[in-house]
C-alpha atoms as a PDB file:
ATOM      1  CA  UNK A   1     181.147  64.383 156.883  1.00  0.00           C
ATOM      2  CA  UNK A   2     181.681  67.630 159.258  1.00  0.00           C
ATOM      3  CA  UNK A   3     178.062  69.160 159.098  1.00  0.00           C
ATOM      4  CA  UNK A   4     177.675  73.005 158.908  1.00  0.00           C
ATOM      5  CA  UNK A   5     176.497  74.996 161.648  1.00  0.00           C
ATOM      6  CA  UNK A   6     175.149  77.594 159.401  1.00  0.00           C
ATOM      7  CA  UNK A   7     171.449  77.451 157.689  1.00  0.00           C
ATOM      8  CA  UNK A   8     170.379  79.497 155.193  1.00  0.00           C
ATOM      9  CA  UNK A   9     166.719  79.600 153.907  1.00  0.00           C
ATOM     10  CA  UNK A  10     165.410  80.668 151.221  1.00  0.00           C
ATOM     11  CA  UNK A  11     161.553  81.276 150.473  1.00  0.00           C
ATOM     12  CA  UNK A  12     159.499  80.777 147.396  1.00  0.00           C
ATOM     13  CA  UNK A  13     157.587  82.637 145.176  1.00  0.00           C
ATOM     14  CA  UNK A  14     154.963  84.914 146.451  1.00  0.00           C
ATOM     15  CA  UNK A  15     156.056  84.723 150.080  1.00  0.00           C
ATOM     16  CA  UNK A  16     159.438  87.157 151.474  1.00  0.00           C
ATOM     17  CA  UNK A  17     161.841  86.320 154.843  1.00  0.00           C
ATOM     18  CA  UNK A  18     159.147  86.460 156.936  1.00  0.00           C
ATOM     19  CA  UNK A  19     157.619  82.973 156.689  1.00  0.00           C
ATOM     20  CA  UNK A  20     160.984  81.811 157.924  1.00  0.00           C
ATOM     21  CA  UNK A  21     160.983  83.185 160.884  1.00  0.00           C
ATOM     22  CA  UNK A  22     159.262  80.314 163.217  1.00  0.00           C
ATOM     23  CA  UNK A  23     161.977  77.979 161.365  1.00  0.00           C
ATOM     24  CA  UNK A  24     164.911  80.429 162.368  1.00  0.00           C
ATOM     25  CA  UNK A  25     163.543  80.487 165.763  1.00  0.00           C
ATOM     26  CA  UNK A  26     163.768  76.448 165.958  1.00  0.00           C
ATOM     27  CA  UNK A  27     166.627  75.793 164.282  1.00  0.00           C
ATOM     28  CA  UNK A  28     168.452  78.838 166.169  1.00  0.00           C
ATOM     29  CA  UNK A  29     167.208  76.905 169.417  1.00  0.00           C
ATOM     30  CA  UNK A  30     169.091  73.823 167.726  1.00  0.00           C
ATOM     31  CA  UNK A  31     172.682  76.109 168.104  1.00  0.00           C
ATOM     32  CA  UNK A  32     172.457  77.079 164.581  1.00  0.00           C
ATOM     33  CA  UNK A  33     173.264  80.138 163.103  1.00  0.00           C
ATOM     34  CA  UNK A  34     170.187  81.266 160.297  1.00  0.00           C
ATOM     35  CA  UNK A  35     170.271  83.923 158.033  1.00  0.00           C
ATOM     36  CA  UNK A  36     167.002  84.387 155.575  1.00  0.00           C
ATOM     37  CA  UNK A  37     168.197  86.561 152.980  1.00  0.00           C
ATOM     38  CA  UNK A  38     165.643  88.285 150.418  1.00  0.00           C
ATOM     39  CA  UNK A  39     164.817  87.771 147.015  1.00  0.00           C
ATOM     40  CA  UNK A  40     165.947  90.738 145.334  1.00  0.00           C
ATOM     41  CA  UNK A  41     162.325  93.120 145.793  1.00  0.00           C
ATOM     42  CA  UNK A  42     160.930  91.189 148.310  1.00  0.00           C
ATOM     43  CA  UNK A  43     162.449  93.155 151.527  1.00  0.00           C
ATOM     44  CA  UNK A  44     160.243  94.389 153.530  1.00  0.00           C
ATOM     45  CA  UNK A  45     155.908  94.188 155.269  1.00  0.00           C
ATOM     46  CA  UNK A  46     154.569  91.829 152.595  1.00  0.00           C
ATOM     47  CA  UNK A  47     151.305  94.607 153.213  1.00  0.00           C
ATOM     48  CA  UNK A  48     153.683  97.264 152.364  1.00  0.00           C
ATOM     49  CA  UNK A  49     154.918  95.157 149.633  1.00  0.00           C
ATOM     50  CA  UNK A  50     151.214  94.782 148.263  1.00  0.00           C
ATOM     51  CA  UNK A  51     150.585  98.267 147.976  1.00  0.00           C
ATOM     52  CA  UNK A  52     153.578  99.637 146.553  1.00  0.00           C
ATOM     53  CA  UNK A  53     155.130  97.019 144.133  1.00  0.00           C
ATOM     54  CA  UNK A  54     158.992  97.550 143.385  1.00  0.00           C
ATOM     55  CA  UNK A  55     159.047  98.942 140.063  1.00  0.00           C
ATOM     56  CA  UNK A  56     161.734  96.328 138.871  1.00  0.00           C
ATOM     57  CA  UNK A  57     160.380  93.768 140.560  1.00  0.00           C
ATOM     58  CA  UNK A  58     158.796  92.603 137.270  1.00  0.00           C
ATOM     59  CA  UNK A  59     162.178  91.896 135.301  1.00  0.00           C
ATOM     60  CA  UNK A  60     163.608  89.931 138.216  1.00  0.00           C
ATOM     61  CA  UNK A  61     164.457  86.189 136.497  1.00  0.00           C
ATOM     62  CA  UNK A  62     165.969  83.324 138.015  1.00  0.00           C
ATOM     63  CA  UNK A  63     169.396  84.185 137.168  1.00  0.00           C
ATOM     64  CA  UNK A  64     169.113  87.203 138.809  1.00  0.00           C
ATOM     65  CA  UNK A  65     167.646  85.216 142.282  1.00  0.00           C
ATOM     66  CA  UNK A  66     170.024  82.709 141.939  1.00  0.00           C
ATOM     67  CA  UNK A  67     173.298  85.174 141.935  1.00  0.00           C
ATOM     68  CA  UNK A  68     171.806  87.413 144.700  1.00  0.00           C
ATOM     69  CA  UNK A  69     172.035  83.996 146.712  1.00  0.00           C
ATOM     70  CA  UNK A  70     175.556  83.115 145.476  1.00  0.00           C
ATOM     71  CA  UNK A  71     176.631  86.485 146.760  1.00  0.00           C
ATOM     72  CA  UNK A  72     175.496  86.223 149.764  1.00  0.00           C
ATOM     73  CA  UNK A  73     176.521  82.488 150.695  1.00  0.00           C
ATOM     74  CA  UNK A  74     180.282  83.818 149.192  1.00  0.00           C
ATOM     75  CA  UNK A  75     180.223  86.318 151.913  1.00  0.00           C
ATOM     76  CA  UNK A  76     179.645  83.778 155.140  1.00  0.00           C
ATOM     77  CA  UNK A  77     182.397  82.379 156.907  1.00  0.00           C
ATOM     78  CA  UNK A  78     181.505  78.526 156.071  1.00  0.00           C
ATOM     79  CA  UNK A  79     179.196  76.769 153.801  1.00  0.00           C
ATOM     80  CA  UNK A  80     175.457  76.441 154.920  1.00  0.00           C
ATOM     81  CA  UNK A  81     173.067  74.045 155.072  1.00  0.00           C
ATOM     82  CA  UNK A  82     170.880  75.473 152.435  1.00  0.00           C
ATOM     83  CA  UNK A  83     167.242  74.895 152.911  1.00  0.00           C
ATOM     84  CA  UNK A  84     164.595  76.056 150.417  1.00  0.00           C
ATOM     85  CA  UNK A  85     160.954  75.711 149.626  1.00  0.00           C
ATOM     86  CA  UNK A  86     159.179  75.815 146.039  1.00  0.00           C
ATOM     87  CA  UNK A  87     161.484  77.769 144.002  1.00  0.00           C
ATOM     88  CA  UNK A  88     163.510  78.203 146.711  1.00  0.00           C
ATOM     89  CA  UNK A  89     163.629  74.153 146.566  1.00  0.00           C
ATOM     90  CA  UNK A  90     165.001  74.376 143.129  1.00  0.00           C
ATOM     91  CA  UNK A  91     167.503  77.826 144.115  1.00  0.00           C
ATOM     92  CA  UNK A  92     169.090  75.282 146.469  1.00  0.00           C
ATOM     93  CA  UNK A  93     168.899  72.809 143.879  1.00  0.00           C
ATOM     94  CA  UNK A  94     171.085  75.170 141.546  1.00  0.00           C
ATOM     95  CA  UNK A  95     173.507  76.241 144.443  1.00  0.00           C
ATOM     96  CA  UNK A  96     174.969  72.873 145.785  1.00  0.00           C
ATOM     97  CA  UNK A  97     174.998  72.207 142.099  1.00  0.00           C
ATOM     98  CA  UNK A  98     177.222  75.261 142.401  1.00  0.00           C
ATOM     99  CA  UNK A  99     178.809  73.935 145.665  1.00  0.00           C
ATOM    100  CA  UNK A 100     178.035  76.802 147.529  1.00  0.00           C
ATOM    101  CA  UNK A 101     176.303  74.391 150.263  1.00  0.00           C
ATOM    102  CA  UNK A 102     177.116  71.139 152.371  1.00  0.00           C
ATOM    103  CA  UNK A 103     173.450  69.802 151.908  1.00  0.00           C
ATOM    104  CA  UNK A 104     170.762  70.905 150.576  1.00  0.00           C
ATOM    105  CA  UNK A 105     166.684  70.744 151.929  1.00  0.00           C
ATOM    106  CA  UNK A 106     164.414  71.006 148.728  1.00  0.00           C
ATOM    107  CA  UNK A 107     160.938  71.498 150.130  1.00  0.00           C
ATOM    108  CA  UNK A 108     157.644  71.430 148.443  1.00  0.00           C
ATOM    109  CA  UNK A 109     160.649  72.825 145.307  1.00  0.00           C
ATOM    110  CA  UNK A 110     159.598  73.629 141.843  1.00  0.00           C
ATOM    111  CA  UNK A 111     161.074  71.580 139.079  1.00  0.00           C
ATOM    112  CA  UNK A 112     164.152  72.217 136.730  1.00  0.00           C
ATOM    113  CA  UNK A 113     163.748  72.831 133.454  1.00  0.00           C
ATOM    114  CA  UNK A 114     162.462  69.441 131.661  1.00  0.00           C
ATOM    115  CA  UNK A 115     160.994  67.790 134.692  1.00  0.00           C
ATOM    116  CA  UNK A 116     157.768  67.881 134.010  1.00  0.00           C
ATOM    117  CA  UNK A 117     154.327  66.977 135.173  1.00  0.00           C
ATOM    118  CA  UNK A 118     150.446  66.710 133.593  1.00  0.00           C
ATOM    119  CA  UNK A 119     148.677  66.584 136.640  1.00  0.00           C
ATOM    120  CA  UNK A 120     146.072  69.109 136.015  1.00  0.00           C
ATOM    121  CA  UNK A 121     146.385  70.951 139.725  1.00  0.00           C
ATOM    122  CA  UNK A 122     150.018  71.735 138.451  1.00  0.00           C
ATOM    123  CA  UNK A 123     148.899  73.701 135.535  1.00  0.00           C
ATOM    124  CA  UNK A 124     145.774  74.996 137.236  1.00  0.00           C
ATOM    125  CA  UNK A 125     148.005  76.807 139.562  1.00  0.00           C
ATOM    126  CA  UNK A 126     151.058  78.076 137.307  1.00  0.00           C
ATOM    127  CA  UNK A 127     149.309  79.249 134.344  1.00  0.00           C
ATOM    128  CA  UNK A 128     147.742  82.343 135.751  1.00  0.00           C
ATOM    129  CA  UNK A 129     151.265  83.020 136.917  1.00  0.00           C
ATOM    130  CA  UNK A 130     153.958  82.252 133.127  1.00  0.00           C
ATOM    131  CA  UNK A 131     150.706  83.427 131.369  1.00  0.00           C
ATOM    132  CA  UNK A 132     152.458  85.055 128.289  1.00  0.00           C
ATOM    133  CA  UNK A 133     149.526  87.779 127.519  1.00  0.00           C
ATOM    134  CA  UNK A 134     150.059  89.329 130.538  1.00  0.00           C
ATOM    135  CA  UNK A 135     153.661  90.489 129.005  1.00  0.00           C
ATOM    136  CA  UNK A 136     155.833  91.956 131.888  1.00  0.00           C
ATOM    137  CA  UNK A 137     152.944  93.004 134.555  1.00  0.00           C
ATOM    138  CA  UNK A 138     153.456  91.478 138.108  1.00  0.00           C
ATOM    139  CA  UNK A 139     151.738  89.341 139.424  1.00  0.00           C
ATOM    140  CA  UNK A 140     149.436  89.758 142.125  1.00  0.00           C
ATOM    141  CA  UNK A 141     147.982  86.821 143.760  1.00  0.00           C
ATOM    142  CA  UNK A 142     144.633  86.666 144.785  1.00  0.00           C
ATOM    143  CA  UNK A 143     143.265  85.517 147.675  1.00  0.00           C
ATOM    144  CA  UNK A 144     141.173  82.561 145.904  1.00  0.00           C
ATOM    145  CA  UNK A 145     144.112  81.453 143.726  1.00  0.00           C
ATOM    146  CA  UNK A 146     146.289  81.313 147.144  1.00  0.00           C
ATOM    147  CA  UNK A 147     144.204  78.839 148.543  1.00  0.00           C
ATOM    148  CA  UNK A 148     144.124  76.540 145.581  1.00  0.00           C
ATOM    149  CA  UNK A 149     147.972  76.941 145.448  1.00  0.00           C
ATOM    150  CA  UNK A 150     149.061  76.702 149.016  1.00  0.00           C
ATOM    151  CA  UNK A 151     146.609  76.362 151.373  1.00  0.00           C
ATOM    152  CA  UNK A 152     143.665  73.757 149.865  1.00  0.00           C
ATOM    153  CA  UNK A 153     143.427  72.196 153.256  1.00  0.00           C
ATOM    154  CA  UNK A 154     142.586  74.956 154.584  1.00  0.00           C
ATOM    155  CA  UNK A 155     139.057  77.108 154.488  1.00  0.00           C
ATOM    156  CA  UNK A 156     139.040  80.756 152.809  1.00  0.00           C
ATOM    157  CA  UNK A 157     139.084  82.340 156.481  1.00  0.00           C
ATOM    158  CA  UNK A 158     141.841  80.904 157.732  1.00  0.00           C
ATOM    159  CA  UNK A 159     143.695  81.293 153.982  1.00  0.00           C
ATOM    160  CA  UNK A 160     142.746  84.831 154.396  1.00  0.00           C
ATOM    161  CA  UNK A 161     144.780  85.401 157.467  1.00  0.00           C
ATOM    162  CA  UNK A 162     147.973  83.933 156.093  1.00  0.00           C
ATOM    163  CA  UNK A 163     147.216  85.487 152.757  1.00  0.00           C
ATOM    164  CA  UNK A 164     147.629  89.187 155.158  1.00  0.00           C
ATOM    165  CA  UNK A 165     150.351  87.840 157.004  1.00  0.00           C
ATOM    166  CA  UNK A 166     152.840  86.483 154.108  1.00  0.00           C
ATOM    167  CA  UNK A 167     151.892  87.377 150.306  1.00  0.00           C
ATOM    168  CA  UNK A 168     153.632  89.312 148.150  1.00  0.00           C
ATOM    169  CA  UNK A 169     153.572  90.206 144.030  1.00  0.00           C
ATOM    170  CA  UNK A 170     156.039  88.422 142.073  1.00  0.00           C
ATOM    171  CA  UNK A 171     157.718  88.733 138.983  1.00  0.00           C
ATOM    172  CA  UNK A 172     156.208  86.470 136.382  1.00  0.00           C
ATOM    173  CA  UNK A 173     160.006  86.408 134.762  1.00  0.00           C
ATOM    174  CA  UNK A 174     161.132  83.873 137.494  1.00  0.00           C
ATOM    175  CA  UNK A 175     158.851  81.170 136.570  1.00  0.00           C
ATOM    176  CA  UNK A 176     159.207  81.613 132.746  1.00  0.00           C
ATOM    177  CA  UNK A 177     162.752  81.850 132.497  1.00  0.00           C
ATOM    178  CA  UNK A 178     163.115  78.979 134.236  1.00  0.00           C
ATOM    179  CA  UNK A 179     161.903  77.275 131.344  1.00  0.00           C
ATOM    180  CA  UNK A 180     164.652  78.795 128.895  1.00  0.00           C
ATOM    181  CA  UNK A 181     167.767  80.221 131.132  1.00  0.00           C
ATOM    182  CA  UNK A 182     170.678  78.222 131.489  1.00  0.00           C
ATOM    183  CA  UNK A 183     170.353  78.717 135.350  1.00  0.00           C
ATOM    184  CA  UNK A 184     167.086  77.060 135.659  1.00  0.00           C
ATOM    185  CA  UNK A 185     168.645  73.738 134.489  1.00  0.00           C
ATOM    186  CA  UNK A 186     170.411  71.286 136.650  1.00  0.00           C
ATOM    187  CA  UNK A 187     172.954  68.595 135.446  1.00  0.00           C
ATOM    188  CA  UNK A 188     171.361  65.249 137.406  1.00  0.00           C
ATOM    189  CA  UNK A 189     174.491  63.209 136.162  1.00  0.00           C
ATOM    190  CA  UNK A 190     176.948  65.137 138.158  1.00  0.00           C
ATOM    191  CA  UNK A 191     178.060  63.910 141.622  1.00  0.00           C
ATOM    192  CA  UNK A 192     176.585  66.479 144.564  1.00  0.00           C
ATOM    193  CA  UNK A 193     176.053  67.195 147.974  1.00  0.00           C
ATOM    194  CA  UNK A 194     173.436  65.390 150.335  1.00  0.00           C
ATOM    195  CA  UNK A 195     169.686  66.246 149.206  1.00  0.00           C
ATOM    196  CA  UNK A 196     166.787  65.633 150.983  1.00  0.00           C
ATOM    197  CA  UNK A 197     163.590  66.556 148.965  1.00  0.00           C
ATOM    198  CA  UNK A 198     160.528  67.059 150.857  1.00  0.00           C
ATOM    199  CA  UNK A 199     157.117  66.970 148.963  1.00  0.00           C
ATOM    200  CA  UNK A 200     153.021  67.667 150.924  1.00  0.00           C
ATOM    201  CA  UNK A 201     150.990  64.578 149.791  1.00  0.00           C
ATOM    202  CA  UNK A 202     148.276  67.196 149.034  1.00  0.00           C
ATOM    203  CA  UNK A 203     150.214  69.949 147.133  1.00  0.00           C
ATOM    204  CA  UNK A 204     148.599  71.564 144.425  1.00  0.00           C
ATOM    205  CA  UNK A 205     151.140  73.624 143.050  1.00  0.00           C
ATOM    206  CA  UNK A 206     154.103  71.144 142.801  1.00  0.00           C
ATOM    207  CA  UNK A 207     152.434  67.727 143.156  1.00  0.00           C
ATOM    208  CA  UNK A 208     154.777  65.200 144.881  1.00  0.00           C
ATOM    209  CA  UNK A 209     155.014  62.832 142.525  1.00  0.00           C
ATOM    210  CA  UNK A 210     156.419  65.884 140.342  1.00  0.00           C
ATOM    211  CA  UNK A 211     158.971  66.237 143.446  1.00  0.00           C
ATOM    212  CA  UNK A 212     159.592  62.402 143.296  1.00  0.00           C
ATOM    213  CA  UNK A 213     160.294  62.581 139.448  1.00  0.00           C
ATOM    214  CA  UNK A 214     162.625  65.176 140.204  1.00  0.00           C
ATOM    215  CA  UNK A 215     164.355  63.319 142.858  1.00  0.00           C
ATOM    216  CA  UNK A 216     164.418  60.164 140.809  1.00  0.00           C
ATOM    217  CA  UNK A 217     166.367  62.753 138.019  1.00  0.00           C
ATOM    218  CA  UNK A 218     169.133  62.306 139.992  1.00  0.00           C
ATOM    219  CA  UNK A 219     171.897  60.031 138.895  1.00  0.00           C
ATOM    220  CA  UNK A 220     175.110  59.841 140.261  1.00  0.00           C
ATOM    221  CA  UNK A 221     175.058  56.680 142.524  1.00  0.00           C
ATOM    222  CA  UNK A 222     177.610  57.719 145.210  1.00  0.00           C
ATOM    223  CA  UNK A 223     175.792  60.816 146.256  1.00  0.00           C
ATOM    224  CA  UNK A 224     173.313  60.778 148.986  1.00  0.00           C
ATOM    225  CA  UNK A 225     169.856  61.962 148.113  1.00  0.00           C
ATOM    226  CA  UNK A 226     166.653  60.869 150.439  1.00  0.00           C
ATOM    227  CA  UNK A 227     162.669  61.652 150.070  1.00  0.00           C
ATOM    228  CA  UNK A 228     160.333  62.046 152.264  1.00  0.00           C
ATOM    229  CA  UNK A 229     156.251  62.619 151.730  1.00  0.00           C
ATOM    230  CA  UNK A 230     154.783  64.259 154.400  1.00  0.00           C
ATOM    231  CA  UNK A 231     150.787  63.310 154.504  1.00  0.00           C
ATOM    232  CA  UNK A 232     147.900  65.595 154.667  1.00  0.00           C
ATOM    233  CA  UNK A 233     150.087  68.596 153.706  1.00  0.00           C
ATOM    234  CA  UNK A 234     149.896  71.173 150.960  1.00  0.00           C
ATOM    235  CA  UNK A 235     152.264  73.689 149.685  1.00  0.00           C
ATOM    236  CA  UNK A 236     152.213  75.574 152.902  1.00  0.00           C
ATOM    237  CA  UNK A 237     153.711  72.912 154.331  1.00  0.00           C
ATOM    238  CA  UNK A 238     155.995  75.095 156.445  1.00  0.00           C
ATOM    239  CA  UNK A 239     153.165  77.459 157.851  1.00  0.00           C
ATOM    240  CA  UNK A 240     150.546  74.594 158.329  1.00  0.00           C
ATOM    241  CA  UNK A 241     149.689  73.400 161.664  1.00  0.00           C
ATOM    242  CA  UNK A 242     152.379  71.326 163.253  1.00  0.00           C
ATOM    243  CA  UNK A 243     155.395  72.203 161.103  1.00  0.00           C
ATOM    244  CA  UNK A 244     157.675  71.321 163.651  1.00  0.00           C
ATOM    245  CA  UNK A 245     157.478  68.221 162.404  1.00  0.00           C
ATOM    246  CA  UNK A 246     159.049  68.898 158.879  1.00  0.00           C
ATOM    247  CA  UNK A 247     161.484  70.777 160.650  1.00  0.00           C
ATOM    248  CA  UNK A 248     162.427  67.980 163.244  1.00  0.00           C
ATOM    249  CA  UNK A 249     162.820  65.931 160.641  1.00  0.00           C
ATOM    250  CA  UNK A 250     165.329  67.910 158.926  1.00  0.00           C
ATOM    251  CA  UNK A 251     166.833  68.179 161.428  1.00  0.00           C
ATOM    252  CA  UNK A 252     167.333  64.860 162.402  1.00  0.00           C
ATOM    253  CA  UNK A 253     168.379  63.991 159.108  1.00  0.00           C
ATOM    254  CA  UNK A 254     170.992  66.269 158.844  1.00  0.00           C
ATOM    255  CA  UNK A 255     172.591  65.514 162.216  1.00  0.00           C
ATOM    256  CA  UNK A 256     172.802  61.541 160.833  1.00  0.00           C
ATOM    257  CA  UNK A 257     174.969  62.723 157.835  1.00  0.00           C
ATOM    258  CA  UNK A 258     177.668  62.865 160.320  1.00  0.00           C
END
């Protein structure tokens, strides 16, 4: 299959464009051509971003992420190579669903609807965020509950400087209507595009045996679908120390599609 020579990332929850930028840098290095584009609300400092939350940032749900996405792939001259972590996993789930991409890279991704998990780190870490009785405020992570999410590996200093660096508030509408919107379900009988799902053998957040249930979700035996665990890392898995080596991998994996 002709590969594309077009990548387009797309970041998670809590995080903006910025935390793509070492990646863009590598794969750009690679003769690709990157674009990060942002969740709608999320341009901009993630300090600045801290202090002065977007006033609709709050009713932002994933049907609204997933079309700003759509938009923008429908404006580039050729498909991408669509590469995503946590709900940016599952966005590029959704979009070669959509064939909008010729592969997709699901890293670290949260689940569709109905793939579930009761592994108690899971819960630990998204309750605070879908937590109904805090109706329609966003929300604002703290520095504590960013380490248990993303960066348990890690001690509170060194958290603390990627915490500055990267975090952003988010709109607790994402998560929950993923639960209930027609766009945060995937059809796993259809045939699709290459996937390669990534999952951190010490993620808190999205466990990755929650990744390899939703890998295993997939049914249609002519498509091409690969997993990899990666040991050691966490949900940061593309800030942690020696990332290069996710990224070489995908890389390497994509060039073999050919």
């Amino acid at each position: 299959m002709k590969i594309s020579k077009t990548i387009v990332f797309i970041h998670g929850l809590f995080m903006n464009p910025t935390s793509w930028e070492p990646w863009i840098k590598y794969f750009e290095a690679k003769g690709y051509k990157c674009y990060a584009p942002s969740l709608p609300f999320h341009e901009g400092k993630p300090s600045d971003l801290r202090k002065n939350i977007h006033p609709t940032l709050t009713k932002l749900t994933i049907s609204d992420a997933v079309k700003s996405y759509v938009s923008f792939i429908d404006n580039l001259p050729e498909k991408p190579i669509i590469i995503g972590h946590s709900v940016g996993g599952f966005i590029t789930q959704k979009l070669i669903e959509m064939d909008k991409g010729v592969t997709g890279i699901c890293i670290d991704s949260a689940p569709p609807a109905g793939v579930m998990t009761f592994k108690w780190s899971f819960w630990k870490a998204n309750l605070p965020v879908i937590n109904p009785l805090k109706g329609n405020s966003a929300f604002e992570p703290s520095v504590k509950w960013y380490q248990y999410a993303f960066c348990n590996t890690m001690t509170m200093a060194e958290t603390q400087i990627e915490y500055d660096k990267f975090v952003v508030p988010e709109s607790r509408n994402i998560p929950r209507s993923m639960l209930t919107d027609a766009y945060g379900k995937i059809n796993f009988k259809l045939p699709h595009k290459p996937l390669l799902f990534i999952a951190g053998e010490k993620d808190n957040i999205i466990p990755s045996s929650l990744n390899k249930t939703n890998f295993n979700a997939y049914k249609d035996k002519n498509s091409i679908k690969d997993f990899k665990e990666f040991t050691g890392r966490t949900h940061y898995i593309c800030g942690q120390k020696n990332w290069e080596e996710i990224a070489n991998y995908i890389h390497n994996w994509v060039i073999n599609l050919n």
